[in-house]
C-alpha atoms as a PDB file:
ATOM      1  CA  UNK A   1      -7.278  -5.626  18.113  1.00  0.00           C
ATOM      2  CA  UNK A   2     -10.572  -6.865  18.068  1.00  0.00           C
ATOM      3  CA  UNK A   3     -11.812  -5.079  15.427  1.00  0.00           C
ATOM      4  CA  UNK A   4      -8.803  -5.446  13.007  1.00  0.00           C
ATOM      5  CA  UNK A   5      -9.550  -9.543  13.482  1.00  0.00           C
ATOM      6  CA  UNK A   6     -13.066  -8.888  12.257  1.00  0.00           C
ATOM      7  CA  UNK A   7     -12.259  -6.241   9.270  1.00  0.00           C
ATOM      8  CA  UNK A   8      -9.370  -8.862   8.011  1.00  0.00           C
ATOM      9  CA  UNK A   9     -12.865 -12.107   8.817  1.00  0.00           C
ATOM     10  CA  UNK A  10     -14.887  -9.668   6.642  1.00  0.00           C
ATOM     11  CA  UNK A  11     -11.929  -9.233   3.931  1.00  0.00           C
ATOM     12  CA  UNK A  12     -10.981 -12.665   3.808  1.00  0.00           C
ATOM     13  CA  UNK A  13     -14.809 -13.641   3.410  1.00  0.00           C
ATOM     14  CA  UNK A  14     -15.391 -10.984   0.954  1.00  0.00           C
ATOM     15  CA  UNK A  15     -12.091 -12.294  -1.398  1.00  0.00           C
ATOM     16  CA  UNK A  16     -12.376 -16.090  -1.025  1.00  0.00           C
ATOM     17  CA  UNK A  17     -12.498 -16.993  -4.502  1.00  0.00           C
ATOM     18  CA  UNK A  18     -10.618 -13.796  -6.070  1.00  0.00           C
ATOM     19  CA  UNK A  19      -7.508 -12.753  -7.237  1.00  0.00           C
ATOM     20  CA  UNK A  20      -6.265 -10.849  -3.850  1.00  0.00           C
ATOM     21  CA  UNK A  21      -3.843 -12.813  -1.081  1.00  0.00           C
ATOM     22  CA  UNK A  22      -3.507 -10.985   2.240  1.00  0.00           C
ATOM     23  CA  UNK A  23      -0.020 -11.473   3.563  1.00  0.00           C
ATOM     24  CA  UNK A  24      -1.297 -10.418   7.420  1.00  0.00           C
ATOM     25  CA  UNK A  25       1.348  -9.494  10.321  1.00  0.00           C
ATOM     26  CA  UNK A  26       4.375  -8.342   8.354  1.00  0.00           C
ATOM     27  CA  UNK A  27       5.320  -4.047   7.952  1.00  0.00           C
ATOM     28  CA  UNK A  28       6.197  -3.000   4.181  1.00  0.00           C
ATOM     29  CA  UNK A  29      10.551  -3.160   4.329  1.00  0.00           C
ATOM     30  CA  UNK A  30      10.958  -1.726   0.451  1.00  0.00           C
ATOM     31  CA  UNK A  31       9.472  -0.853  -2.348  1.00  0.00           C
ATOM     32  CA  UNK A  32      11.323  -2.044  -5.378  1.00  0.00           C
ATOM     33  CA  UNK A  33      11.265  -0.959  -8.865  1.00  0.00           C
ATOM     34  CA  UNK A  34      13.265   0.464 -12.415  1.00  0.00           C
ATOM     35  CA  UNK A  35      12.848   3.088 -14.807  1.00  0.00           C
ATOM     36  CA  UNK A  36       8.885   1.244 -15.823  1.00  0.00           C
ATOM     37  CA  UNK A  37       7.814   1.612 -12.532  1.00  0.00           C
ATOM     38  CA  UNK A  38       7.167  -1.047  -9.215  1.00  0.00           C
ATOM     39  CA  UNK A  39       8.786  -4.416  -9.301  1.00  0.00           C
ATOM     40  CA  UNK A  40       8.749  -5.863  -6.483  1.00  0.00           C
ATOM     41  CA  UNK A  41       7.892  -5.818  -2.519  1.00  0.00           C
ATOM     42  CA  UNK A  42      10.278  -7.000   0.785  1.00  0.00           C
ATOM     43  CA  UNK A  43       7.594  -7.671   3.611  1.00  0.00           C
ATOM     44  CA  UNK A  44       9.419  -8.349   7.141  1.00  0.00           C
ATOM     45  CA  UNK A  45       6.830 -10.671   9.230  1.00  0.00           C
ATOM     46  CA  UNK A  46       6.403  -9.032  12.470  1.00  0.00           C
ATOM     47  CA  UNK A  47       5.983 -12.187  14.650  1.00  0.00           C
ATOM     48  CA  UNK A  48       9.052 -13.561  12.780  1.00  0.00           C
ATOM     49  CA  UNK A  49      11.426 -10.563  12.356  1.00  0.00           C
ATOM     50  CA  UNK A  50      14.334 -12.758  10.830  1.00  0.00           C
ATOM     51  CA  UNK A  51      11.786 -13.860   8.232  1.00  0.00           C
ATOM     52  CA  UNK A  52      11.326 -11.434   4.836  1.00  0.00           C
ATOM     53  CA  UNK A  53       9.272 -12.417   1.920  1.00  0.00           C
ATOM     54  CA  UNK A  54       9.956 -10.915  -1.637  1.00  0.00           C
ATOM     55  CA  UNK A  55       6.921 -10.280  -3.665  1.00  0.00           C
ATOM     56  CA  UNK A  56       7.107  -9.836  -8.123  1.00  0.00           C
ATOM     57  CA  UNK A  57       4.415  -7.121  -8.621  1.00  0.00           C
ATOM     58  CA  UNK A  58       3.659  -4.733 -11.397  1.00  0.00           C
ATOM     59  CA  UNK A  59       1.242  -2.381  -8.826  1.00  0.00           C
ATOM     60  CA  UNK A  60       1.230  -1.171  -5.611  1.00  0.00           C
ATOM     61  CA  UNK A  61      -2.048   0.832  -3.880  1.00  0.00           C
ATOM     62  CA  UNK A  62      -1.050   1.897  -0.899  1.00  0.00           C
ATOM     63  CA  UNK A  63      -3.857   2.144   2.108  1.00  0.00           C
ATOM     64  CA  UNK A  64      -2.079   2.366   5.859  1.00  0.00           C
ATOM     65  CA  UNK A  65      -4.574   3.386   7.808  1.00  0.00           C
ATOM     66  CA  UNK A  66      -6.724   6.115  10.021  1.00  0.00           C
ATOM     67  CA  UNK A  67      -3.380   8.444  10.044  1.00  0.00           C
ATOM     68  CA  UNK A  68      -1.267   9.029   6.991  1.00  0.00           C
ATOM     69  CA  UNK A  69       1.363   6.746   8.425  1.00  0.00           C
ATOM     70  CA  UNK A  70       3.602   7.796   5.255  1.00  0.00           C
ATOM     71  CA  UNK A  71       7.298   8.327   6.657  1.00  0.00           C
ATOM     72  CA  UNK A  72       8.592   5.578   4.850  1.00  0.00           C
ATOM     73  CA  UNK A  73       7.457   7.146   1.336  1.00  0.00           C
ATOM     74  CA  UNK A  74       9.692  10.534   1.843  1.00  0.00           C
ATOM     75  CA  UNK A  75      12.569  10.651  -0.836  1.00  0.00           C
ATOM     76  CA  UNK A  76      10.581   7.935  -3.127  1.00  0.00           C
ATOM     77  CA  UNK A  77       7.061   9.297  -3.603  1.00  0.00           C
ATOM     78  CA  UNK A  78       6.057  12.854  -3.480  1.00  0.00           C
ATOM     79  CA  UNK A  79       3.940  13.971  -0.466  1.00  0.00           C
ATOM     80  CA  UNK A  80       1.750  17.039   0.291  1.00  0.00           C
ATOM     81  CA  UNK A  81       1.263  18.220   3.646  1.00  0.00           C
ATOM     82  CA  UNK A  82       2.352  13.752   4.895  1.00  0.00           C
ATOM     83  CA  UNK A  83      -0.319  12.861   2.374  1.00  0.00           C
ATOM     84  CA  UNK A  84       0.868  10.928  -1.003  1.00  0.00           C
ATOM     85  CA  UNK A  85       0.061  12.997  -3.840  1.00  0.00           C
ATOM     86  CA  UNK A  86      -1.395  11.547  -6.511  1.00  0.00           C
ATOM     87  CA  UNK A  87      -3.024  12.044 -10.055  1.00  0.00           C
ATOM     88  CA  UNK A  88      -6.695  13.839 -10.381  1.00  0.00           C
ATOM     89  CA  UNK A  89      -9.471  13.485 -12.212  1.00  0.00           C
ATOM     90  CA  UNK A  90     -11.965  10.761 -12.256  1.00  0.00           C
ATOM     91  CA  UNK A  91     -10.938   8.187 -14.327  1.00  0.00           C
ATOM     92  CA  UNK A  92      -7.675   6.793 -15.865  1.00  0.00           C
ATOM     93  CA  UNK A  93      -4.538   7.146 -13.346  1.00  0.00           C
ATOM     94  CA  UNK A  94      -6.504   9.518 -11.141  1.00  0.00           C
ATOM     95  CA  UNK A  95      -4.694   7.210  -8.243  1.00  0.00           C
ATOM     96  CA  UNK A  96      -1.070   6.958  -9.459  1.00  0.00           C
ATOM     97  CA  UNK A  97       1.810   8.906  -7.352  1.00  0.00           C
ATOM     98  CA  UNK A  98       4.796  10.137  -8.908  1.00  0.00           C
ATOM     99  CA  UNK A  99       6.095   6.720  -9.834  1.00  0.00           C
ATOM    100  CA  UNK A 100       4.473   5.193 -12.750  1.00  0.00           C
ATOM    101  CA  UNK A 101       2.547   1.916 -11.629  1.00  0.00           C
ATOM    102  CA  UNK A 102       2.515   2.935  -8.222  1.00  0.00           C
ATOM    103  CA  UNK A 103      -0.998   4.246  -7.094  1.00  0.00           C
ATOM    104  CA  UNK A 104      -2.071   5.453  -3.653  1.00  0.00           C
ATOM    105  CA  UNK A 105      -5.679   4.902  -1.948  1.00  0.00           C
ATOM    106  CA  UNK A 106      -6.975   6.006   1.721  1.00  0.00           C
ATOM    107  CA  UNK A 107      -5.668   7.944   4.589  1.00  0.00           C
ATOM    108  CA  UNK A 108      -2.421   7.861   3.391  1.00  0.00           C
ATOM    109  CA  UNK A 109      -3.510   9.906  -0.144  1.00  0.00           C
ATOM    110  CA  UNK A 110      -6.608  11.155   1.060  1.00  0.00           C
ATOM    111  CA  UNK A 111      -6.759  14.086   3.224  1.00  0.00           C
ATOM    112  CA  UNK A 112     -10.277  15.496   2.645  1.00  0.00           C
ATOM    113  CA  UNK A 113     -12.560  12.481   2.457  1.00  0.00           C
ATOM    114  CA  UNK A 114     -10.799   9.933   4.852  1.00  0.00           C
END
């Protein structure tokens, strides 16, 4: 939509010279990880469904959307009321679901404040 075009401009603008890539147009396949936590990502493009890319990481925040779109999380992170349930407090792993190195942030973990 039109205004998903201009919240990825702003993004894009915004992370120009950081440490962030946006892999745009491709749904989340699988999660991968051992017994230390998240190793990896499969991302399916969604304009080319043959092609999946395979992504090393040691982290994974998870932000879907304006509705906890969080079926594909049910068996592999715990969920409260569709929400992803996550750590409290303020500081520290306040973010981090059930799996170590895997932390949650917006609609998807947030039911109050979203």
């Amino acid at each position: 939509s039109r205004a998903d075009k201009i919240r990825i401009k702003r993004l894009k603008d915004t992370v120009e010279n950081g440490n962030i890539i946006l892999h745009t147009n491709r749904t989340l396949e699988e999660v991968t990880g051992d017994q230390m936590g998240v190793t990896g990502l499969r991302l399916r493009d969604t304009q080319q469904s043959d092609n999946i890319e395979t992504l090393d990481i040691a982290g994974l925040f998870v932000a879907i959307g304006h509705s906890p779109n969080t079926a594909l999380f049910e068996g592999q992170l715990e969920l409260e009321n569709g929400y992803i349930k996550v750590q409290s407090g303020t500081h520290g792993i306040a973010t981090q679901t059930s799996i170590p190195g895997v932390f949650a942030a917006g609609d998807g973990r947030d039911q109050i404040y979203r």
